[in-house]
C-alpha atoms as a PDB file:
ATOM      1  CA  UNK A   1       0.000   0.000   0.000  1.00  0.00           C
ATOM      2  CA  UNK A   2       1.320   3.443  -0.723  1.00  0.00           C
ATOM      3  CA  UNK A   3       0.531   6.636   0.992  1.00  0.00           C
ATOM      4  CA  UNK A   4       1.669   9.894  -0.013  1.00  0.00           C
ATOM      5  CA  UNK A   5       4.860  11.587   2.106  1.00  0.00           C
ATOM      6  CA  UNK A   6       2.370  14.780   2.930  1.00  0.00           C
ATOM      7  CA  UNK A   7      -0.758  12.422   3.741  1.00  0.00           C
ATOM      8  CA  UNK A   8       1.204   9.920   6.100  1.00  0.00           C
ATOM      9  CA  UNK A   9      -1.043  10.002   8.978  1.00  0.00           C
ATOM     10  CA  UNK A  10      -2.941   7.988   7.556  1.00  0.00           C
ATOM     11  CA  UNK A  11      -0.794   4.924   8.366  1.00  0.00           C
ATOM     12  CA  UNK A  12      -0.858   6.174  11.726  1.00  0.00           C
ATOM     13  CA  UNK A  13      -4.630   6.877  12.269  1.00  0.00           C
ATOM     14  CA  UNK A  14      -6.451   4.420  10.769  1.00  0.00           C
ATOM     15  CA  UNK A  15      -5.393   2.139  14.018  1.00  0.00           C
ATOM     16  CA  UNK A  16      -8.317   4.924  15.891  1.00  0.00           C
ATOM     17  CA  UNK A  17     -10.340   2.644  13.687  1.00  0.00           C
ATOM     18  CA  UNK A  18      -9.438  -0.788  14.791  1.00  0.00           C
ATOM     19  CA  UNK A  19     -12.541  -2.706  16.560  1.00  0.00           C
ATOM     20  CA  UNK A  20     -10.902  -2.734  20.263  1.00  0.00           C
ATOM     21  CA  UNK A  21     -11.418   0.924  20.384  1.00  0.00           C
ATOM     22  CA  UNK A  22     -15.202   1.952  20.909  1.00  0.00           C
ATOM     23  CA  UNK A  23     -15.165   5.038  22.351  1.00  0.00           C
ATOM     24  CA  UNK A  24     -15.289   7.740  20.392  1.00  0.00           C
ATOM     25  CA  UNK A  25     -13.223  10.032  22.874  1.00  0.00           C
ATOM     26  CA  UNK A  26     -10.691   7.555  23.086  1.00  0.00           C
ATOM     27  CA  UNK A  27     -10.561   7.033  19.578  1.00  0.00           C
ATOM     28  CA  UNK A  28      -9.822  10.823  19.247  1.00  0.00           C
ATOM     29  CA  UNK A  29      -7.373  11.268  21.886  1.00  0.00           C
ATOM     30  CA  UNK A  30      -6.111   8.563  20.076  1.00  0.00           C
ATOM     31  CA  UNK A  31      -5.711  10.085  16.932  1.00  0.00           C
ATOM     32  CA  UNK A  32      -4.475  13.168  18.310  1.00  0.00           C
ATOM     33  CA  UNK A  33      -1.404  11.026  20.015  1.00  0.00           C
ATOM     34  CA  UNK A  34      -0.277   9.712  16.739  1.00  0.00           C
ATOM     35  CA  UNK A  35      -0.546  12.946  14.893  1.00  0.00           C
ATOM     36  CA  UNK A  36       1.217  14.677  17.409  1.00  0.00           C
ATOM     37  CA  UNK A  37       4.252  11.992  16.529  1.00  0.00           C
ATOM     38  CA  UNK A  38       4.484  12.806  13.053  1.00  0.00           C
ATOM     39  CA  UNK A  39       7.506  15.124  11.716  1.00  0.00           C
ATOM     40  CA  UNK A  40       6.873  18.637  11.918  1.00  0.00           C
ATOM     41  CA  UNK A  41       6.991  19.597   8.488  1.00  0.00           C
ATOM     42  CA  UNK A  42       3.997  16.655   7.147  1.00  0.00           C
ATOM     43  CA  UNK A  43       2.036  17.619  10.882  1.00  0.00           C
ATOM     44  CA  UNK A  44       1.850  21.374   9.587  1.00  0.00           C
ATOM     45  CA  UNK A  45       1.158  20.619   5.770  1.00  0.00           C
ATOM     46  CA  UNK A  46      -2.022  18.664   7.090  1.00  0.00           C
ATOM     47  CA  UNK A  47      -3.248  20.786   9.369  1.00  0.00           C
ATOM     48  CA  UNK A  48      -3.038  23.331   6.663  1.00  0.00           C
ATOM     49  CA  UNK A  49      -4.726  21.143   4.256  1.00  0.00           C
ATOM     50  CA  UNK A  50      -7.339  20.417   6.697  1.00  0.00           C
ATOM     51  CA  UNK A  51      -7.978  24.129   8.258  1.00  0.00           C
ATOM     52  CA  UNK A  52      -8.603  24.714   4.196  1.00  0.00           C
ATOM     53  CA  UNK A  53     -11.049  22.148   4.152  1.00  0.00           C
ATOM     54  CA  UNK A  54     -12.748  23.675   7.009  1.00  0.00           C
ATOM     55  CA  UNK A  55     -12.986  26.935   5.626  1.00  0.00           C
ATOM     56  CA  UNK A  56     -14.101  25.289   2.269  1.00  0.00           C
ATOM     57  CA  UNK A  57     -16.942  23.207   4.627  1.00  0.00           C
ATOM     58  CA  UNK A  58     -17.834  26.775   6.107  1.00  0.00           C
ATOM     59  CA  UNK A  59     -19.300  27.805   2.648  1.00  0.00           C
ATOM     60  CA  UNK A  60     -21.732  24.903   1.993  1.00  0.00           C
ATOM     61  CA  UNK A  61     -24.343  27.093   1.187  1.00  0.00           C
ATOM     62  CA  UNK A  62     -22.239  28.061  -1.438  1.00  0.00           C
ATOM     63  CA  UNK A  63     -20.580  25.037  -2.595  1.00  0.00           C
ATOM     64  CA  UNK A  64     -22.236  22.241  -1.583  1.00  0.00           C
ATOM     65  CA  UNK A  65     -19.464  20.622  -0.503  1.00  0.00           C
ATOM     66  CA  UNK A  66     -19.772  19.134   2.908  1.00  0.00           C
ATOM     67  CA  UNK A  67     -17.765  17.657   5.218  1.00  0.00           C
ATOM     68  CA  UNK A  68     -19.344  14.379   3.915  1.00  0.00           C
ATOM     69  CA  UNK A  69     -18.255  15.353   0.578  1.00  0.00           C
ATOM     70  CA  UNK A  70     -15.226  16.851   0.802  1.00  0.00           C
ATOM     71  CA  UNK A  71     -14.441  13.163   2.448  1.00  0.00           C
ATOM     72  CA  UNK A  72     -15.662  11.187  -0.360  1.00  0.00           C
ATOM     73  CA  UNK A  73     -13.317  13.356  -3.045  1.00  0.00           C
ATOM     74  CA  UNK A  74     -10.557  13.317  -0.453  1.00  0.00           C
ATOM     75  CA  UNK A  75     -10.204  10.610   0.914  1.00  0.00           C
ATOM     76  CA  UNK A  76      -8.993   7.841  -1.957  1.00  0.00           C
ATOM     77  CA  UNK A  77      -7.085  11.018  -3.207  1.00  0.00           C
ATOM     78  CA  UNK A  78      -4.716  11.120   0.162  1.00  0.00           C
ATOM     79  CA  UNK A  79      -5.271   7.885   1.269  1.00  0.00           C
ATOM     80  CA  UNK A  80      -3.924   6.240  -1.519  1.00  0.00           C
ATOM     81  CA  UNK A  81      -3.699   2.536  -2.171  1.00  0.00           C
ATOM     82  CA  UNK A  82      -2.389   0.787  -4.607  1.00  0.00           C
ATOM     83  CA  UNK A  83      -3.190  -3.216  -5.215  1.00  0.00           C
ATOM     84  CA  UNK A  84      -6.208  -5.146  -5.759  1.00  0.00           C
ATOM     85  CA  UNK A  85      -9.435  -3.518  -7.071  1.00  0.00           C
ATOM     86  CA  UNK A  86     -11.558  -4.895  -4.648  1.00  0.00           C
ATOM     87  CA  UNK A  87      -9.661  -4.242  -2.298  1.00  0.00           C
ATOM     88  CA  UNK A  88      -9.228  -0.741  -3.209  1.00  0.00           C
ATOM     89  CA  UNK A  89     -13.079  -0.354  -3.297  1.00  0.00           C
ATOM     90  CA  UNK A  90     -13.189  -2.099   0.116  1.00  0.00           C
ATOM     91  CA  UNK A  91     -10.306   1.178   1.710  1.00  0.00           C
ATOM     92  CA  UNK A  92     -12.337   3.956   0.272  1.00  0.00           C
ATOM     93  CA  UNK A  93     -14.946   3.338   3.009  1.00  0.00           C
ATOM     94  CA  UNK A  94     -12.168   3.893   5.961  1.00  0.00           C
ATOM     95  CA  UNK A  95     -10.115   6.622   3.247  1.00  0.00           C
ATOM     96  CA  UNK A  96     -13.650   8.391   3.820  1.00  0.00           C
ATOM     97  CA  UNK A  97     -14.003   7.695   7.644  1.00  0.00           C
ATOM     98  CA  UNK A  98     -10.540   8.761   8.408  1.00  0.00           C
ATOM     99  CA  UNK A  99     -10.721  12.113   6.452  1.00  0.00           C
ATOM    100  CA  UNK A 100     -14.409  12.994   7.804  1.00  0.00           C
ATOM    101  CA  UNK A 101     -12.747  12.277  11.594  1.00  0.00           C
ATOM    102  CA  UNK A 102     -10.049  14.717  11.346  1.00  0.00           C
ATOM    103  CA  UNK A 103     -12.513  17.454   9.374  1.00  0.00           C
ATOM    104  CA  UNK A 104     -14.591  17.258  12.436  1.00  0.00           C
ATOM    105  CA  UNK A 105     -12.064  16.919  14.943  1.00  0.00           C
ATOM    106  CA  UNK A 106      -9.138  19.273  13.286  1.00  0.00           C
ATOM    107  CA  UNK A 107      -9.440  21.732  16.081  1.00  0.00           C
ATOM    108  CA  UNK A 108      -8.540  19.229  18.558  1.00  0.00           C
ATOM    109  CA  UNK A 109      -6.048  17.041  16.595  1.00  0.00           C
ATOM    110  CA  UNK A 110      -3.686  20.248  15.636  1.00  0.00           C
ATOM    111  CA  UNK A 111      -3.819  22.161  19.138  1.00  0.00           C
ATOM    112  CA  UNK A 112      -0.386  21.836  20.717  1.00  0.00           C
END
């Protein structure tokens, strides 16, 4: 599977998604653990990225694009995986849960 340098969180927080974890808090707190590891430079890009996405969410009105949305476009897009179709059709549904989680939660993942 390859991930783009920028996007690599998302070898790191897809674990939130593993079954033992139910709780959605500590799913999050989580998350924000392993981001909070990455190297400085990817840990700003995304939280760039993402703060974008927020402002771009902001102007659904407008746009139409939701955080729903923006998650569906997204998420195959950073998330990349390379391999079997199926199995590439099968990572699109947790490409677009891991991108919707950290639109939502992007406040708390990239506070210091």
């Amino acid at each position: 599977r390859w991930v783009s340098p920028a996007f690599c969180v998302c070898l790191l927080i897809v674990s939130p998604f593993d079954a033992e974890i139910t709780d959605a808090g500590e799913r999050l707190e989580r998350a924000k653990e392993l981001v909070n590891k990455l190297p400085r430079s990817n840990h700003d890009t995304i939280s760039v990225l993402f703060r974008h996405f927020q402002r771009v969410v902001e102007h659904t009105h407008v746009n139409r694009m939701t955080v729903q949305s923006l998650s569906i476009v997204f998420g195959p897009t950073l998330l990349r995986t390379e391999g079997d179709p199926l199995a590439m059709a099968y990572l699109t549904v947790y490409q677009t849960q891991v991108v919707e989680m950290v639109l939502n939660d992007c406040d708390v993942l990239f506070t210091e």
